[in-house]
Protein backbone atom coordinates (compact mmCIF):
# COMPACT_ATOMS: atom_id res chain seq x y z
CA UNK A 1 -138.67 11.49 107.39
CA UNK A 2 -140.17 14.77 107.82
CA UNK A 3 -144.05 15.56 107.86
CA UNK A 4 -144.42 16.44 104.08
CA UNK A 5 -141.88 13.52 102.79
CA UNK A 6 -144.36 11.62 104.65
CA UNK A 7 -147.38 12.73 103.53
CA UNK A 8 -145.94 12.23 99.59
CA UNK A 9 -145.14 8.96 100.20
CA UNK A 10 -147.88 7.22 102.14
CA UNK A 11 -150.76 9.58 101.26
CA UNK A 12 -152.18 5.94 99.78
CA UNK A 13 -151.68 4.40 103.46
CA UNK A 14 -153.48 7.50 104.94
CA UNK A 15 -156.28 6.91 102.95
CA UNK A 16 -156.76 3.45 103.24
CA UNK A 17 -156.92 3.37 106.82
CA UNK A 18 -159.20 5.98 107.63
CA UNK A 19 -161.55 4.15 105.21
CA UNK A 20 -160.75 1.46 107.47
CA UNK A 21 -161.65 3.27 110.13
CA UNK A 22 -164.59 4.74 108.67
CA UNK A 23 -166.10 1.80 107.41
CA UNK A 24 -168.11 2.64 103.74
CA UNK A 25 -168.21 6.29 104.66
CA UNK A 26 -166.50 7.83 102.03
CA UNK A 27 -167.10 11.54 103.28
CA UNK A 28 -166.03 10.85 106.34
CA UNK A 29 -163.12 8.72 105.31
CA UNK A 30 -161.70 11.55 103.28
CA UNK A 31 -162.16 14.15 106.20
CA UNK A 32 -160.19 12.28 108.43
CA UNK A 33 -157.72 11.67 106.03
CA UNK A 34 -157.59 15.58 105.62
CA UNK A 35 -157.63 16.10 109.44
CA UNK A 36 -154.72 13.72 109.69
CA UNK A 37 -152.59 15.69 107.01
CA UNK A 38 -153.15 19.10 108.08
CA UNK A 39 -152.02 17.68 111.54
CA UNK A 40 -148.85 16.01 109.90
CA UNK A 41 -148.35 19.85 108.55
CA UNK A 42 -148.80 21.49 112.24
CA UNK A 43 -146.63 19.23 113.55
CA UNK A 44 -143.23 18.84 111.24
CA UNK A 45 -141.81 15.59 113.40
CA UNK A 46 -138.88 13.33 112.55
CA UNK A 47 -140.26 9.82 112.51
CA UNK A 48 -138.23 6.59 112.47
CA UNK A 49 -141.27 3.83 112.37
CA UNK A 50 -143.81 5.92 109.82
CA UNK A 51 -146.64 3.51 109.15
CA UNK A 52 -146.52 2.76 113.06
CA UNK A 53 -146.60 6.09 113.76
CA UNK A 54 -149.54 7.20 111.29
CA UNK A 55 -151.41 4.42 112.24
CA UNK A 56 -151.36 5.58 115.82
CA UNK A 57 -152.11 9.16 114.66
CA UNK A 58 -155.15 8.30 112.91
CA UNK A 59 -156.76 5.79 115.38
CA UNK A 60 -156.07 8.66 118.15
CA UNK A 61 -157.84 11.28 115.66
CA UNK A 62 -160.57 8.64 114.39
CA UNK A 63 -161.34 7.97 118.79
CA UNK A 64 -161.33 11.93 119.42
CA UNK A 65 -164.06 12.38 116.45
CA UNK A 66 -166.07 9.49 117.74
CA UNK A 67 -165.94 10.90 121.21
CA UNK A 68 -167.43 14.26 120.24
CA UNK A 69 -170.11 13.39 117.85
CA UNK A 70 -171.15 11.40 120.74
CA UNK A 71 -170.74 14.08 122.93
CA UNK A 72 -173.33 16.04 120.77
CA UNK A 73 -175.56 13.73 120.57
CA UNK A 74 -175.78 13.00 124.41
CA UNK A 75 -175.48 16.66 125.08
CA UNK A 76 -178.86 17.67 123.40
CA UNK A 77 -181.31 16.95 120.50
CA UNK A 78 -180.33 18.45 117.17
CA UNK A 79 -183.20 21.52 117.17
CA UNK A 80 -183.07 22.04 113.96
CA UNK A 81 -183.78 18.65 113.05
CA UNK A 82 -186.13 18.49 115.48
CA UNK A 83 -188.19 21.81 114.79
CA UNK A 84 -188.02 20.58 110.77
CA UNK A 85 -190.15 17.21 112.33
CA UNK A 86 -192.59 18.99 114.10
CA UNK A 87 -193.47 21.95 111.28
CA UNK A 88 -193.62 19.00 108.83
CA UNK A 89 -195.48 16.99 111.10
CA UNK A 90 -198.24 20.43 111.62
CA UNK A 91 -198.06 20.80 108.30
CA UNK A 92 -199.30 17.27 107.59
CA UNK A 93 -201.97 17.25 110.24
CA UNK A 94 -203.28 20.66 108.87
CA UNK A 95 -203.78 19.18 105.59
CA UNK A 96 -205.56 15.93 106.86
CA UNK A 97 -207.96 18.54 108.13
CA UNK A 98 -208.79 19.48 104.36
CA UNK A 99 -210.12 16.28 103.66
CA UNK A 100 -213.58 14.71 104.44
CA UNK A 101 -214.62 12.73 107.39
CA UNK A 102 -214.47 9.89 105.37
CA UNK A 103 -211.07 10.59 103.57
CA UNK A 104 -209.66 11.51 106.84
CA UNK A 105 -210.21 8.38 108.69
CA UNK A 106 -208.77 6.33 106.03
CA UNK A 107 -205.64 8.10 105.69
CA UNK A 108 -204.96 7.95 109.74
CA UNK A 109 -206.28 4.78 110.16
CA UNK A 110 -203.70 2.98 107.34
CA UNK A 111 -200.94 5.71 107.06
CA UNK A 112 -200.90 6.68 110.60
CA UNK A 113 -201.62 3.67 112.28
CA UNK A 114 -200.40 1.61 109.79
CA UNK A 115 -203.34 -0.38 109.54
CA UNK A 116 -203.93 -3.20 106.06
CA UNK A 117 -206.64 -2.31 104.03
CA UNK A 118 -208.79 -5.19 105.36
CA UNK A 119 -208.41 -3.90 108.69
CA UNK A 120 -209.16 -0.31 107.76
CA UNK A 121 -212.21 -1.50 105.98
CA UNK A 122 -213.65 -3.68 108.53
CA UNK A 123 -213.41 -1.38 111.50
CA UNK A 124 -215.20 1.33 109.16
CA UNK A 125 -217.79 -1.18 107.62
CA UNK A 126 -216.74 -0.91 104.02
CA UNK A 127 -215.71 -2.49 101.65
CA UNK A 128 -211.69 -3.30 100.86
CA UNK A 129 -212.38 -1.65 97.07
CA UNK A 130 -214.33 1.38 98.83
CA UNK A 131 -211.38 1.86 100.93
CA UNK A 132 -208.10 1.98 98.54
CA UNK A 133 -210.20 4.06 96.65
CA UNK A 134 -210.95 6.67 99.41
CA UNK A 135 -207.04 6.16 100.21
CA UNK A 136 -206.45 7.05 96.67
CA UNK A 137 -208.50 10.17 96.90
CA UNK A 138 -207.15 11.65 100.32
CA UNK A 139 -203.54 10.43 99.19
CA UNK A 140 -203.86 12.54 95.95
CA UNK A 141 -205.36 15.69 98.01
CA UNK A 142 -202.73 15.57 100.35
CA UNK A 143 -200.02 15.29 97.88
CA UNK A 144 -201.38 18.29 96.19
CA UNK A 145 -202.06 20.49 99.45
CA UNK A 146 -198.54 19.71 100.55
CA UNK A 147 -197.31 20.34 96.97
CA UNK A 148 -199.27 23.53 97.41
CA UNK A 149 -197.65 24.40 100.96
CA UNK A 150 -194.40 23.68 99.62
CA UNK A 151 -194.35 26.06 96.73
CA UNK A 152 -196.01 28.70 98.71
CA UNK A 153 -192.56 28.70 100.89
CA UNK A 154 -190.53 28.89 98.07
């Protein structure tokens, strides 16, 4: 059976095992199973054993992938994930500074440090009403600074 014969009639098998192989990962799943028939193209074989073989084909293709994603990822931070983290992380800390003293704590103290309420509000000697509402306050500035910041870049 030649390379196209083979891909007509076990595209099905293909696909099914590089969802195995893929586990839930659709997109992935169908790239592989892309990969594996533009190989079958390059390579026009005769095969005797075909599910055998494809099998083998697509483990060996599914290993290589899985070795160089984890080559990337061992070779060096993703910068441009990284850079996005830090400008959204200035950008947040420049709008903090917008807010009062009073706003400002809040908002560190429970989304920062991930304080409760009644923790926020006892080390600040307020009440646990007092403080959602100041948390309400400083959450809606910040949403609308950032909104703000956002649709300046646009």
């Amino acid at each position: 059976m030649h390379s196209k014969e083979l891909i007509l009639s076990h595209s099905d098998f293909i696909e099914k095992t590089t969802g195995k192989f893929c586990k839930r990962n659709r997109i992935e799943s169908e790239d592989l199973a892309q990969q594996v028939m533009e190989r079958l193209l390059e390579l026009d074989v005769e095969v005797k054993d075909p599910k055998k073989w494809l099998f083998t084909l697509i483990k060996r293709m599914f290993i290589n992938e899985y070795k160089e994603k984890k080559k990337k990822l061992e070779g060096g931070i993703d910068n441009t994930k990284f850079d996005e983290d830090v400008l959204l992380r200035e950008k947040i800390n420049q709008s903090l500074e917008t807010l009062s003293k009073e706003e400002k704590d809040v908002c560190q103290k429970i989304l920062v440090e991930e304080l409760t309420l009644r923790a926020c509000a006892k080390s600040l000697n307020l009440s646990i009403d007092k403080v959602r509402w100041i948390l309400n306050t400083g959450k809606k500035k910040l949403r609308k600074e950032l909104r703000n910041e956002y649709e300046a870049c646009l």
